[in-house]
C-alpha atoms as a PDB file:
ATOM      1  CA  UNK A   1      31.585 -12.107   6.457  1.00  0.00           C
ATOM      2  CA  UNK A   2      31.056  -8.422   7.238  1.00  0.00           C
ATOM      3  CA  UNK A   3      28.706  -8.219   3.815  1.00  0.00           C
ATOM      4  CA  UNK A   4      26.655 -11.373   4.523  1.00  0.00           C
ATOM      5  CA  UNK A   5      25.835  -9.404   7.727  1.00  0.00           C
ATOM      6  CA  UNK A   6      25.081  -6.950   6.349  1.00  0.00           C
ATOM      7  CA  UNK A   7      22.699  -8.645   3.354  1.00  0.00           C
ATOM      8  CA  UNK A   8      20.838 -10.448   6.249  1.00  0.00           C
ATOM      9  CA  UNK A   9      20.193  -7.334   8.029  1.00  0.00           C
ATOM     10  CA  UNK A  10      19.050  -5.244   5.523  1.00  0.00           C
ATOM     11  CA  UNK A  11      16.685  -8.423   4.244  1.00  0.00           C
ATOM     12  CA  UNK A  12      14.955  -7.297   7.705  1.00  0.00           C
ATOM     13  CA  UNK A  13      14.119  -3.964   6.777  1.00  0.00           C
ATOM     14  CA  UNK A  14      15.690  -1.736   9.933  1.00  0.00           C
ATOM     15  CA  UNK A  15      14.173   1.506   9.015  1.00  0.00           C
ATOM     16  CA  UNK A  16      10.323  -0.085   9.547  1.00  0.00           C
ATOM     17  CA  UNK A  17      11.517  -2.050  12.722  1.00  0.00           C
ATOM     18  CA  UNK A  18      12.811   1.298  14.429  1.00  0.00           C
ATOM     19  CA  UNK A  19       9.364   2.885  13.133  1.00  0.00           C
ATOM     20  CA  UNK A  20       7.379  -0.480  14.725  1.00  0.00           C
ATOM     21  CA  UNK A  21       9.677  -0.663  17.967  1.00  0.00           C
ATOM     22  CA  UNK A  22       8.688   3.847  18.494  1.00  0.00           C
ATOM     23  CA  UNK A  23       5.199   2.751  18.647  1.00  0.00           C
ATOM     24  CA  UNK A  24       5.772  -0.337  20.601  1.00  0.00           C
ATOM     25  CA  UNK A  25       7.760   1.504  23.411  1.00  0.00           C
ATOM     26  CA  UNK A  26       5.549   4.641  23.264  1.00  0.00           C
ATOM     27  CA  UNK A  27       2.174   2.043  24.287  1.00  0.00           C
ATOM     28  CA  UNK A  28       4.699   0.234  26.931  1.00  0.00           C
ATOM     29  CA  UNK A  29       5.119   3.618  28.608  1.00  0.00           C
ATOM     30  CA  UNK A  30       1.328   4.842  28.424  1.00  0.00           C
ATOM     31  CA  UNK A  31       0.039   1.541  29.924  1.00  0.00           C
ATOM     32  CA  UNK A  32       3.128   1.893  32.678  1.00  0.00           C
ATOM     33  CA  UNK A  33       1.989   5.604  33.269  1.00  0.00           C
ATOM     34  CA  UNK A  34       5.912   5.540  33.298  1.00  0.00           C
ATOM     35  CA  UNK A  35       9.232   3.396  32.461  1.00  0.00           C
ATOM     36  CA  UNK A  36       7.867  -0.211  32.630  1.00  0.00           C
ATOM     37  CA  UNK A  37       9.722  -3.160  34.384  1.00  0.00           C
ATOM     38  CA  UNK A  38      13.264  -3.274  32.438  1.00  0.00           C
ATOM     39  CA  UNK A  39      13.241  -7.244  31.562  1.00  0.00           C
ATOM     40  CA  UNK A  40       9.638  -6.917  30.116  1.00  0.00           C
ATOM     41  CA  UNK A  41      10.740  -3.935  27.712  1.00  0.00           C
ATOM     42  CA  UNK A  42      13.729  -5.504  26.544  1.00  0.00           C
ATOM     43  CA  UNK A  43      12.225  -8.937  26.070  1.00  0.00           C
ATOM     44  CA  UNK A  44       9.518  -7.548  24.291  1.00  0.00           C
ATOM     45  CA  UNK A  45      11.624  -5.076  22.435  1.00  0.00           C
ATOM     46  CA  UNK A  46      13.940  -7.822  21.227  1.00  0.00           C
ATOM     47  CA  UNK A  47      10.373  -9.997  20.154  1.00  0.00           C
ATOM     48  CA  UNK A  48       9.127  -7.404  18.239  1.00  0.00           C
ATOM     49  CA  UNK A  49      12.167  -6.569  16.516  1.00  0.00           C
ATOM     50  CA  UNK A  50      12.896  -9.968  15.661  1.00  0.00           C
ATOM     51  CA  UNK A  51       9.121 -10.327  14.437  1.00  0.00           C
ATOM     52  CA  UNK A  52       9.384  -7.520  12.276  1.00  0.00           C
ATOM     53  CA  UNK A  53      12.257  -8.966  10.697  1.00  0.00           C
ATOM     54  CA  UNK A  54      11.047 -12.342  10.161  1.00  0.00           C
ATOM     55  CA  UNK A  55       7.925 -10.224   7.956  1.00  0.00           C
ATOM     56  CA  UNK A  56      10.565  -8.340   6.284  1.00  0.00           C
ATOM     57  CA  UNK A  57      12.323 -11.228   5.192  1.00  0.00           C
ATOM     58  CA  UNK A  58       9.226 -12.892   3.581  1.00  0.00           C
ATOM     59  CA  UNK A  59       8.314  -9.662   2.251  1.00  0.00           C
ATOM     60  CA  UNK A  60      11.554  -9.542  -0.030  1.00  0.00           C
ATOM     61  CA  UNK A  61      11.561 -13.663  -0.469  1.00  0.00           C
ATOM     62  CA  UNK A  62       8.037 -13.065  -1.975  1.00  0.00           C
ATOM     63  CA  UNK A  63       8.622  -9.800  -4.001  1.00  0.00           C
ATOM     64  CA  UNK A  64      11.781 -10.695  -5.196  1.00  0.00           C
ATOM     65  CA  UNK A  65      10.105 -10.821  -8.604  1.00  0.00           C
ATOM     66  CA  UNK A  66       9.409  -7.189  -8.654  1.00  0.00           C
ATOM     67  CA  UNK A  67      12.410  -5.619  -6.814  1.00  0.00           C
ATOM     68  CA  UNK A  68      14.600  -6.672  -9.337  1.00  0.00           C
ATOM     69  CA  UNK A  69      12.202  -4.191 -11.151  1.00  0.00           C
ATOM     70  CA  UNK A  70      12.279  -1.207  -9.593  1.00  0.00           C
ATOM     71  CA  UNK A  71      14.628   1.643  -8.782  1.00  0.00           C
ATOM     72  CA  UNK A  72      14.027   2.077  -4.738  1.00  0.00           C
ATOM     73  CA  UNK A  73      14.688  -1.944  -4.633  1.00  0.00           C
ATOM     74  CA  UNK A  74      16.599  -3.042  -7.405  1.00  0.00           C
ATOM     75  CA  UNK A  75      19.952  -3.288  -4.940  1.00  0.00           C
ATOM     76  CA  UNK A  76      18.659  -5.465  -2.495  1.00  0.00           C
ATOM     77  CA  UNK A  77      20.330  -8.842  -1.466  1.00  0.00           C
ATOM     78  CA  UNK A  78      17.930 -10.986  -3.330  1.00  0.00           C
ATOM     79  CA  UNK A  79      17.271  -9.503  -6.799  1.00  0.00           C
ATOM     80  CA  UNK A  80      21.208  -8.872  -6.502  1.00  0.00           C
ATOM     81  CA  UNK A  81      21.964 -12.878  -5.676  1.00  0.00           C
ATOM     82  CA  UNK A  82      23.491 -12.489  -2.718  1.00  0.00           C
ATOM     83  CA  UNK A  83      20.934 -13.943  -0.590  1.00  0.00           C
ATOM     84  CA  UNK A  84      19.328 -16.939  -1.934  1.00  0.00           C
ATOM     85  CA  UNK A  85      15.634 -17.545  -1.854  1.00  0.00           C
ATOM     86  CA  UNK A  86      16.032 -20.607   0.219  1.00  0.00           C
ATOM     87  CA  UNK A  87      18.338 -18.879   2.907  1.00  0.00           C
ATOM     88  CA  UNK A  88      16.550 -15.793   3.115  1.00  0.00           C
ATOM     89  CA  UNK A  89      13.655 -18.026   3.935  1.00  0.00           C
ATOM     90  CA  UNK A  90      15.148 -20.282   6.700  1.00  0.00           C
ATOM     91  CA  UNK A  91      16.249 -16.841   7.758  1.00  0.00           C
ATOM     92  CA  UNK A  92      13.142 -15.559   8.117  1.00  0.00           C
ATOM     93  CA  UNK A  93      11.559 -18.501   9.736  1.00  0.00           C
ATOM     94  CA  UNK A  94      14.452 -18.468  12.355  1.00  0.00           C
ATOM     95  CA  UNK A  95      13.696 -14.841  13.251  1.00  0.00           C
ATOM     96  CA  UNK A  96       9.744 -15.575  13.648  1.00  0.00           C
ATOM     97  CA  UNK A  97      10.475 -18.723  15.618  1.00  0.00           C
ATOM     98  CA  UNK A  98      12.237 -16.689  17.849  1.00  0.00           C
ATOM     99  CA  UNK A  99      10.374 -13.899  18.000  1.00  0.00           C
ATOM    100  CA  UNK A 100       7.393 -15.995  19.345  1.00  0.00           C
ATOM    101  CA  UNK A 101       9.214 -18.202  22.078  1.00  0.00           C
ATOM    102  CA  UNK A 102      10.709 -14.885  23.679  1.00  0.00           C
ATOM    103  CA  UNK A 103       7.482 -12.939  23.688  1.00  0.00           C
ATOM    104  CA  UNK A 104       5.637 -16.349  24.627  1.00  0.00           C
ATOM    105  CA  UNK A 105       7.604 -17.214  27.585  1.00  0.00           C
ATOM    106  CA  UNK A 106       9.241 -14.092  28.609  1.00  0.00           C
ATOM    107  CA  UNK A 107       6.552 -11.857  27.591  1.00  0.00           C
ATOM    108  CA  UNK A 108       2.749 -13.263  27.720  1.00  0.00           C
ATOM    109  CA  UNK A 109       1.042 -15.499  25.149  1.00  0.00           C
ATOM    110  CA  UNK A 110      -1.106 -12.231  24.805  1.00  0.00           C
ATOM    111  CA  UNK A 111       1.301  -9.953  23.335  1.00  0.00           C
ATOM    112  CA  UNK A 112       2.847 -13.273  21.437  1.00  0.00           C
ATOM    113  CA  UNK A 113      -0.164 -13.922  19.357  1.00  0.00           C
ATOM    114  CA  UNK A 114      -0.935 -10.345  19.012  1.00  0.00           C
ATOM    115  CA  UNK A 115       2.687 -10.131  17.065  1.00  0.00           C
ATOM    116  CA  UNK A 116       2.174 -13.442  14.951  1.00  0.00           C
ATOM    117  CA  UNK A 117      -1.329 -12.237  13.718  1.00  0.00           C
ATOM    118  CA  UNK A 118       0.704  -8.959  12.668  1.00  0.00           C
ATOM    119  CA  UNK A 119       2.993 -11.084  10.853  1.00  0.00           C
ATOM    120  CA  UNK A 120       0.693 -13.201   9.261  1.00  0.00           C
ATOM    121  CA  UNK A 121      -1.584 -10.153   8.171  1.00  0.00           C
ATOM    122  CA  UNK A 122       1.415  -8.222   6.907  1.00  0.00           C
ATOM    123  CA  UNK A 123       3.172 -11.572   4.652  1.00  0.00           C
ATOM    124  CA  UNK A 124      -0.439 -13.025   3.930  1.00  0.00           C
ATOM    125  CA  UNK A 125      -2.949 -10.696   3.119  1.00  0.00           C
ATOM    126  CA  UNK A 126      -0.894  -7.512   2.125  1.00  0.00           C
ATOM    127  CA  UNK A 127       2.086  -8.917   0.450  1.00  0.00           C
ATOM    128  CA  UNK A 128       0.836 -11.876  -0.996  1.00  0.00           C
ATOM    129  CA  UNK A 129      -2.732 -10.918  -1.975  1.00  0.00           C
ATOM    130  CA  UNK A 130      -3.403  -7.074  -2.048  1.00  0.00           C
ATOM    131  CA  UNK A 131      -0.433  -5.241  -3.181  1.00  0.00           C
ATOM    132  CA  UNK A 132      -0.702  -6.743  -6.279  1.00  0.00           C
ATOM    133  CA  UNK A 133      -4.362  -6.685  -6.862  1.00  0.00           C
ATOM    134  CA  UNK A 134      -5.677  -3.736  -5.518  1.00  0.00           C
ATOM    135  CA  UNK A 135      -4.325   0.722  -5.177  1.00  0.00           C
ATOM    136  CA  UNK A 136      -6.221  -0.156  -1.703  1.00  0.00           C
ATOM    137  CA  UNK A 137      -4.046  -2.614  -0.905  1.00  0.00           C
ATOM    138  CA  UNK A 138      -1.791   0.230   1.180  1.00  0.00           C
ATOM    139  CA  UNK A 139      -5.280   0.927   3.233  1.00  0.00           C
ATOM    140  CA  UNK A 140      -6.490  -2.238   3.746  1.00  0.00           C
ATOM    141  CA  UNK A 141      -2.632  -3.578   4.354  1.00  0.00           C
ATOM    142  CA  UNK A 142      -1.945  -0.448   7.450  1.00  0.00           C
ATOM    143  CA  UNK A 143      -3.724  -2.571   9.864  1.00  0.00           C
ATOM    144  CA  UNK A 144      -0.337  -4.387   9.984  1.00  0.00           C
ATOM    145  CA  UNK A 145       1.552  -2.137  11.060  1.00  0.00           C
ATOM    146  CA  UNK A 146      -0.719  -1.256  13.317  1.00  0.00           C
ATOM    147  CA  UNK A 147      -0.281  -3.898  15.312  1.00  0.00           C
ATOM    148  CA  UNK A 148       3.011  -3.112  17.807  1.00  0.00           C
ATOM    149  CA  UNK A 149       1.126  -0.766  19.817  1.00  0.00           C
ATOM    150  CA  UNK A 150      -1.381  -3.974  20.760  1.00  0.00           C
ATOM    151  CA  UNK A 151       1.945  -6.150  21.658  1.00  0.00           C
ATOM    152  CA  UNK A 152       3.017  -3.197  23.747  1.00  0.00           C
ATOM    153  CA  UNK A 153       0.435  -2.624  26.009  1.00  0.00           C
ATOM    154  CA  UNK A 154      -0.423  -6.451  26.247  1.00  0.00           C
ATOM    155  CA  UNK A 155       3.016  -6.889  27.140  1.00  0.00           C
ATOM    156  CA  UNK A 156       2.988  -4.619  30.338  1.00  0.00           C
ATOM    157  CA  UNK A 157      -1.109  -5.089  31.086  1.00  0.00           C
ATOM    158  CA  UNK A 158      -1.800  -8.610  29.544  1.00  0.00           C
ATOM    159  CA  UNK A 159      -4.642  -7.088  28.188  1.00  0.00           C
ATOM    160  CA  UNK A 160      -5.983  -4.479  25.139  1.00  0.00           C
ATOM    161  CA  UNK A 161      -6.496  -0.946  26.626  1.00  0.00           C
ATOM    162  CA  UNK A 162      -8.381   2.523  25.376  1.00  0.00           C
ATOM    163  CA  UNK A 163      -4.599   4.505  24.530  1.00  0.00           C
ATOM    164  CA  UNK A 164      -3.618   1.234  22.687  1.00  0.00           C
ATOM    165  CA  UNK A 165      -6.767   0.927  20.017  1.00  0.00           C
ATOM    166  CA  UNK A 166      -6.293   4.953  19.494  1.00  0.00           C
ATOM    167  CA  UNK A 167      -2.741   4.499  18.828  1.00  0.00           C
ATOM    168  CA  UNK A 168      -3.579   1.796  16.430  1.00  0.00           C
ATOM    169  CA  UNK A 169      -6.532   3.748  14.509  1.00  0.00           C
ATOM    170  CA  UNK A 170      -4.239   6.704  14.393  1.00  0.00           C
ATOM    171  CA  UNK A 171      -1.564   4.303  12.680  1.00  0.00           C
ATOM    172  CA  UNK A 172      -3.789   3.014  10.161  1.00  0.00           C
ATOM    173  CA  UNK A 173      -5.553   6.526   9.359  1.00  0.00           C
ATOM    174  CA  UNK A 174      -1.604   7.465   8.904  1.00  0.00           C
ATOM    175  CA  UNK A 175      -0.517   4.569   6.601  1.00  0.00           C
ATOM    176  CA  UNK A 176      -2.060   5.967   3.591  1.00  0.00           C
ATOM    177  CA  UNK A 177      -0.983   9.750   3.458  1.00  0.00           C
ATOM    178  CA  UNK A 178       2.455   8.240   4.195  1.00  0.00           C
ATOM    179  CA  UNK A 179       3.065   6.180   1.378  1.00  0.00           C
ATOM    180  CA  UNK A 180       1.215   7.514  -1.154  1.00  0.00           C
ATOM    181  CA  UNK A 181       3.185  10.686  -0.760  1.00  0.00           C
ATOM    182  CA  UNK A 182       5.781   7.933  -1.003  1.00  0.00           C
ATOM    183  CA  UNK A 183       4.469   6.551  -4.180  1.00  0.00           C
ATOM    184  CA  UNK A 184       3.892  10.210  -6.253  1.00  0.00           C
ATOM    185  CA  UNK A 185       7.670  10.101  -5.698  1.00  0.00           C
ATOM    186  CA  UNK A 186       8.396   6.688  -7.504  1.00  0.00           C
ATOM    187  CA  UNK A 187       5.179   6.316  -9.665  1.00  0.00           C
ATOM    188  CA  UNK A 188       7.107   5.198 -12.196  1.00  0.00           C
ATOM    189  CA  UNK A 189       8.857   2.613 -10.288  1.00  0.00           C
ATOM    190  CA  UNK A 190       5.489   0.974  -9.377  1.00  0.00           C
ATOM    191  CA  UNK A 191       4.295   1.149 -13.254  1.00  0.00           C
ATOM    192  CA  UNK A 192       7.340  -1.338 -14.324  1.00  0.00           C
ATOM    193  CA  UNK A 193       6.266  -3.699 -11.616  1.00  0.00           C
ATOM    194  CA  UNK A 194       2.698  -3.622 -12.338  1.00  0.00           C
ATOM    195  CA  UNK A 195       1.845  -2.907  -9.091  1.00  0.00           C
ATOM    196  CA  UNK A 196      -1.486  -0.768  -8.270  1.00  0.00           C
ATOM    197  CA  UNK A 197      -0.924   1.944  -6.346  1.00  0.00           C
ATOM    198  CA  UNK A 198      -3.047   4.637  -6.375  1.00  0.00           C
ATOM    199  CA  UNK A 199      -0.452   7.359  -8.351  1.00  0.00           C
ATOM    200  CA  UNK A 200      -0.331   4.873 -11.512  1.00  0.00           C
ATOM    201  CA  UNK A 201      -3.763   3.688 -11.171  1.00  0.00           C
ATOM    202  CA  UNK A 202      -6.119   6.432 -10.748  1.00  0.00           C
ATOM    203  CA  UNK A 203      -3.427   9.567 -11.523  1.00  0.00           C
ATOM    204  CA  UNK A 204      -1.571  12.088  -9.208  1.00  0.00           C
ATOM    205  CA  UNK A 205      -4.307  14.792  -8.517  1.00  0.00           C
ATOM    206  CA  UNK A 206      -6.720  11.568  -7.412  1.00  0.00           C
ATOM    207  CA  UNK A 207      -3.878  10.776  -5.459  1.00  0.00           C
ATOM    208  CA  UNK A 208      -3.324  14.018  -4.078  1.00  0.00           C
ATOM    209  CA  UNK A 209      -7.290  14.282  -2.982  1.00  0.00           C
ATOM    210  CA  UNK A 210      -6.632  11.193  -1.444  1.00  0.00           C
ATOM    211  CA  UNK A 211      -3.877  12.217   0.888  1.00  0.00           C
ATOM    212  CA  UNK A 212      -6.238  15.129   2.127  1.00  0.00           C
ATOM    213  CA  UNK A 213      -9.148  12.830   2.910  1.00  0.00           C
ATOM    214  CA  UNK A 214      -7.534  10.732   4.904  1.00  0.00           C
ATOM    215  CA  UNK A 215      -5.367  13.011   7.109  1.00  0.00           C
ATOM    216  CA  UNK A 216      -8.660  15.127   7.644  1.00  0.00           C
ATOM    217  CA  UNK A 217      -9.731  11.802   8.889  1.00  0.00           C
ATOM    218  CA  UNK A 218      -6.863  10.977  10.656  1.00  0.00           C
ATOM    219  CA  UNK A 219      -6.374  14.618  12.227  1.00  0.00           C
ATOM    220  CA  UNK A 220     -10.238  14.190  13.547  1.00  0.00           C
ATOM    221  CA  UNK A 221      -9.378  11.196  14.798  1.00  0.00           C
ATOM    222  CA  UNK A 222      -6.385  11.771  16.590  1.00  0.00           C
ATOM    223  CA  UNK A 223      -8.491  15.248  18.054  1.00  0.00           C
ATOM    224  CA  UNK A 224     -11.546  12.451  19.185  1.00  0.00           C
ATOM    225  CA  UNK A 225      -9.609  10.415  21.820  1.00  0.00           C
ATOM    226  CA  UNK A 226     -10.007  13.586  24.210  1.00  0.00           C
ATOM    227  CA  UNK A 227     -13.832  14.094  23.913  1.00  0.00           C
ATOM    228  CA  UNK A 228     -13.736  10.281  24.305  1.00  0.00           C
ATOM    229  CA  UNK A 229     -11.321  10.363  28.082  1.00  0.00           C
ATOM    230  CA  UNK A 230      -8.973   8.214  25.775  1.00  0.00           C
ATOM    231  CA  UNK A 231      -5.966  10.768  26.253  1.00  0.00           C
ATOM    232  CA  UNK A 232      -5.821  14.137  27.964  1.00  0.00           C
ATOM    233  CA  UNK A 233      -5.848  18.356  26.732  1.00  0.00           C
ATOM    234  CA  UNK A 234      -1.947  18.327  26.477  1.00  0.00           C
ATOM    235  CA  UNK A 235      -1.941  15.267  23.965  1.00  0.00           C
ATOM    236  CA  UNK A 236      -5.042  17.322  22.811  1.00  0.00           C
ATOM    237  CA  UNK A 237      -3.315  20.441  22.286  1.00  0.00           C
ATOM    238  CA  UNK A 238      -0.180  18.768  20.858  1.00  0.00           C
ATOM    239  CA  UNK A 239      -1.983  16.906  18.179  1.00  0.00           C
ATOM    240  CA  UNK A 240      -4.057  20.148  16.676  1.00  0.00           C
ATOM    241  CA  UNK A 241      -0.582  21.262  16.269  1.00  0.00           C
ATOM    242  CA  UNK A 242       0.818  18.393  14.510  1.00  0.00           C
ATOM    243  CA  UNK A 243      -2.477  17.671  12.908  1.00  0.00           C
ATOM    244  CA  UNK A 244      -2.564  21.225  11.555  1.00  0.00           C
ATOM    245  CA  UNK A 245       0.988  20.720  10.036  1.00  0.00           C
ATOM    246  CA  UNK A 246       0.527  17.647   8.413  1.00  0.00           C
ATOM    247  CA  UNK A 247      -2.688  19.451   6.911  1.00  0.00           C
ATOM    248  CA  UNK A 248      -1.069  22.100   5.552  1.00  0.00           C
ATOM    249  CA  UNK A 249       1.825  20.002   3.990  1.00  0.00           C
ATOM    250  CA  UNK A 250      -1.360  17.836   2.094  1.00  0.00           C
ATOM    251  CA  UNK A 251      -2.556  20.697   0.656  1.00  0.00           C
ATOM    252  CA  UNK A 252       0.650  22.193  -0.667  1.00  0.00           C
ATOM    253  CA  UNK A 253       1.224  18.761  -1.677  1.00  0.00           C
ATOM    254  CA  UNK A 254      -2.014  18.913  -4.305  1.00  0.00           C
ATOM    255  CA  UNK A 255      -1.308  22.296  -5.218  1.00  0.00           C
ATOM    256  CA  UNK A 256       2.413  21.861  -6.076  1.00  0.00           C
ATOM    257  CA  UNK A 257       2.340  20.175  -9.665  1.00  0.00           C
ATOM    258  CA  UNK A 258       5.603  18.425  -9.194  1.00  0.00           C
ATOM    259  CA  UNK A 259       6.579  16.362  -6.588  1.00  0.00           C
ATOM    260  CA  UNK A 260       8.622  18.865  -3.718  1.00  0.00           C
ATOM    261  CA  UNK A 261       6.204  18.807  -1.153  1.00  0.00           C
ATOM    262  CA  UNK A 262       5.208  14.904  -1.474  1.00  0.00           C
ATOM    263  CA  UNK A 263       8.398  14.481  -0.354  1.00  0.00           C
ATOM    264  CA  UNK A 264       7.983  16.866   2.292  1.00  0.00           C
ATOM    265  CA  UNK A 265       4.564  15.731   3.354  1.00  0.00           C
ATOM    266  CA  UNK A 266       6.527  11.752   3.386  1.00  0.00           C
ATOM    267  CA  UNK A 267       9.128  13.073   5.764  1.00  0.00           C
ATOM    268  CA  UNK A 268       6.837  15.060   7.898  1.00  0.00           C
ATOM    269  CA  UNK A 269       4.832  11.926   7.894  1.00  0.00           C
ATOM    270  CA  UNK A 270       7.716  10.499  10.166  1.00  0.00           C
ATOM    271  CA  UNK A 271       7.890  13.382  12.257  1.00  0.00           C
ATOM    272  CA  UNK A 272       4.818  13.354  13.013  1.00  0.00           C
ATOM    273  CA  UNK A 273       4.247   9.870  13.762  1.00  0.00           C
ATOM    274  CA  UNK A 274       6.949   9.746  16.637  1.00  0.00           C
ATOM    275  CA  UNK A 275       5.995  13.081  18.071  1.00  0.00           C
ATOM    276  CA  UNK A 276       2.327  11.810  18.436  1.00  0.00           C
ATOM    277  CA  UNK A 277       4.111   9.046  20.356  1.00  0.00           C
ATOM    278  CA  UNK A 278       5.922  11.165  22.450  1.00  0.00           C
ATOM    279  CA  UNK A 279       2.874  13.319  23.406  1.00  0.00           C
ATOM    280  CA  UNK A 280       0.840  10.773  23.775  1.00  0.00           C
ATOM    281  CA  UNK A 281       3.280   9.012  26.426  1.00  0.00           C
ATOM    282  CA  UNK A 282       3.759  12.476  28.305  1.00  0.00           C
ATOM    283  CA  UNK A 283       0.124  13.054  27.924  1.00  0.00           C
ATOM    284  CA  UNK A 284      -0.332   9.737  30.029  1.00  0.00           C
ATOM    285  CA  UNK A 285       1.967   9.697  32.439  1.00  0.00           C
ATOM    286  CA  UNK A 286       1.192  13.898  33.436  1.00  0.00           C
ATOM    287  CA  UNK A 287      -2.510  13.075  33.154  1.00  0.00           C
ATOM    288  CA  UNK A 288      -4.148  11.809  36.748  1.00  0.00           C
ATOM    289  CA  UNK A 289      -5.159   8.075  35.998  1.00  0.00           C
END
């Protein structure tokens, strides 16, 4: 019983739902200028957490196919048979279902349809159109998982706010570096599967280029929301730092002919996500409104 448990709950992909529910809490706090109303954060909490494993699920029902394929997925529950199609799919559905009544009626309809269009984006467009089509598809696809900080500040304000839209941008500015420093580490994985991403489409130093461009662009971005009375200096301050880190790591990254420092830039790519969360909260709740 213990290992069904455990099949189900890895079929929702915890890792990403802890990354999704940082971002969520972090825009919670910033529209709070402080700890929001405890019901409302666990509520919405629980909504996203059960929305991000109803996408999860549909994301290994549909690649099934190609994660019996590949090294970094080959031991999951469904290329394995220990999940069946059909029951990872009612599983899914029950998770979504739920997800959408709690945030609906406990929540707002706001922050409700906010998650579902997440969902929908993420299973729809990314997974079942551009992953396979397209070494974009990891581009166009971040504006998924940009989505939680949205729920999180509709949640508290029932409305889309300035910190909220800069959180997301920064997100999907960040999506890219992130996993392709990801995907110079399992190029070869990606090959078997015949699926385009940018490594094993257009070649490592392309790749590498890549991962420069956009953190430059997401390191200006992230420096814009001051000059633009989105956040405040300390944020400001905090994210040159960061920004300048992440840099660096990018750079040693192209330089470095095997793939050390994409793994380092991939894990700093973590870091770096949460502490812009964290500064961004403190930067909001220090900053005069």
């Amino acid at each position: 019983m213990l290992a069904v448990a455990r099949d189900y709950f890895a079929l929702a992909k915890p890792r990403i739902i802890v990354l999704l529910l940082i971002t969520t809490a972090a825009a919670m706090i910033m529209a709070a200028r402080g700890l929001p109303p405890l019901g409302i954060t666990f509520w919405t909490l629980l909504g996203g957490a059960l929305a991000a494993g109803s996408a999860g699920a549909l994301n290994c029902v549909y690649d099934s196919d190609i994660d019996g394929l590949m090294r970094r997925t080959m031991d999951r529950p469904i290329p394995q048979g220990r999940v069946g199609i059909r029951d990872a799919v009612i599983y899914a559905v029950v998770l979504g279902t739920a997800s959408f009544a709690i945030l609906f009626f406990l929540v707002n309809p706001l922050a409700a349809w906010l998650s579902l269009a997440g969902n929908i984006y993420y299973v729809v467009i990314y997974t079942m159109w551009l992953k396979r089509i397209t070494p974009l598809n990891i581009v166009i696809g971040g504006a998924a998982g940009s989505v939680p900080p949205l729920v999180g500040w509709a949640a508290v304000t029932h409305q889309i706010g300035g910190p909220a839209l800069g959180l997301f941008a920064l997100i999907f500015l960040w999506t890219p570096p992130h996993f392709w420093s990801l995907a110079l580490m399992t190029e070869l994985d990606y090959h078997k599967a015949k699926i385009p991403m940018m490594p094993n489409v257009s070649g490592d130093e392309r790749t590498k280029r890549e991962i420069i461009y956009y953190t430059i662009l997401l390191v200006v971005a992230s420096l814009a929301l001051y000059p633009l009375h989105v956040m405040g200096p300390v944020y400001t301050a905090a994210a040159a730092v960061l920004g300048g880190i992440f840099l660096y790591d990018t750079v040693r990254t192209w330089k470095d002919p095997g793939t050390t420092w994409a793994r380092h830039t991939f894990k700093f790519s973590l870091l770096y996500l949460a502490l812009m969360c964290a500064v961004m909260v403190l930067d909001r709740i220090i900053t005069p409104s």
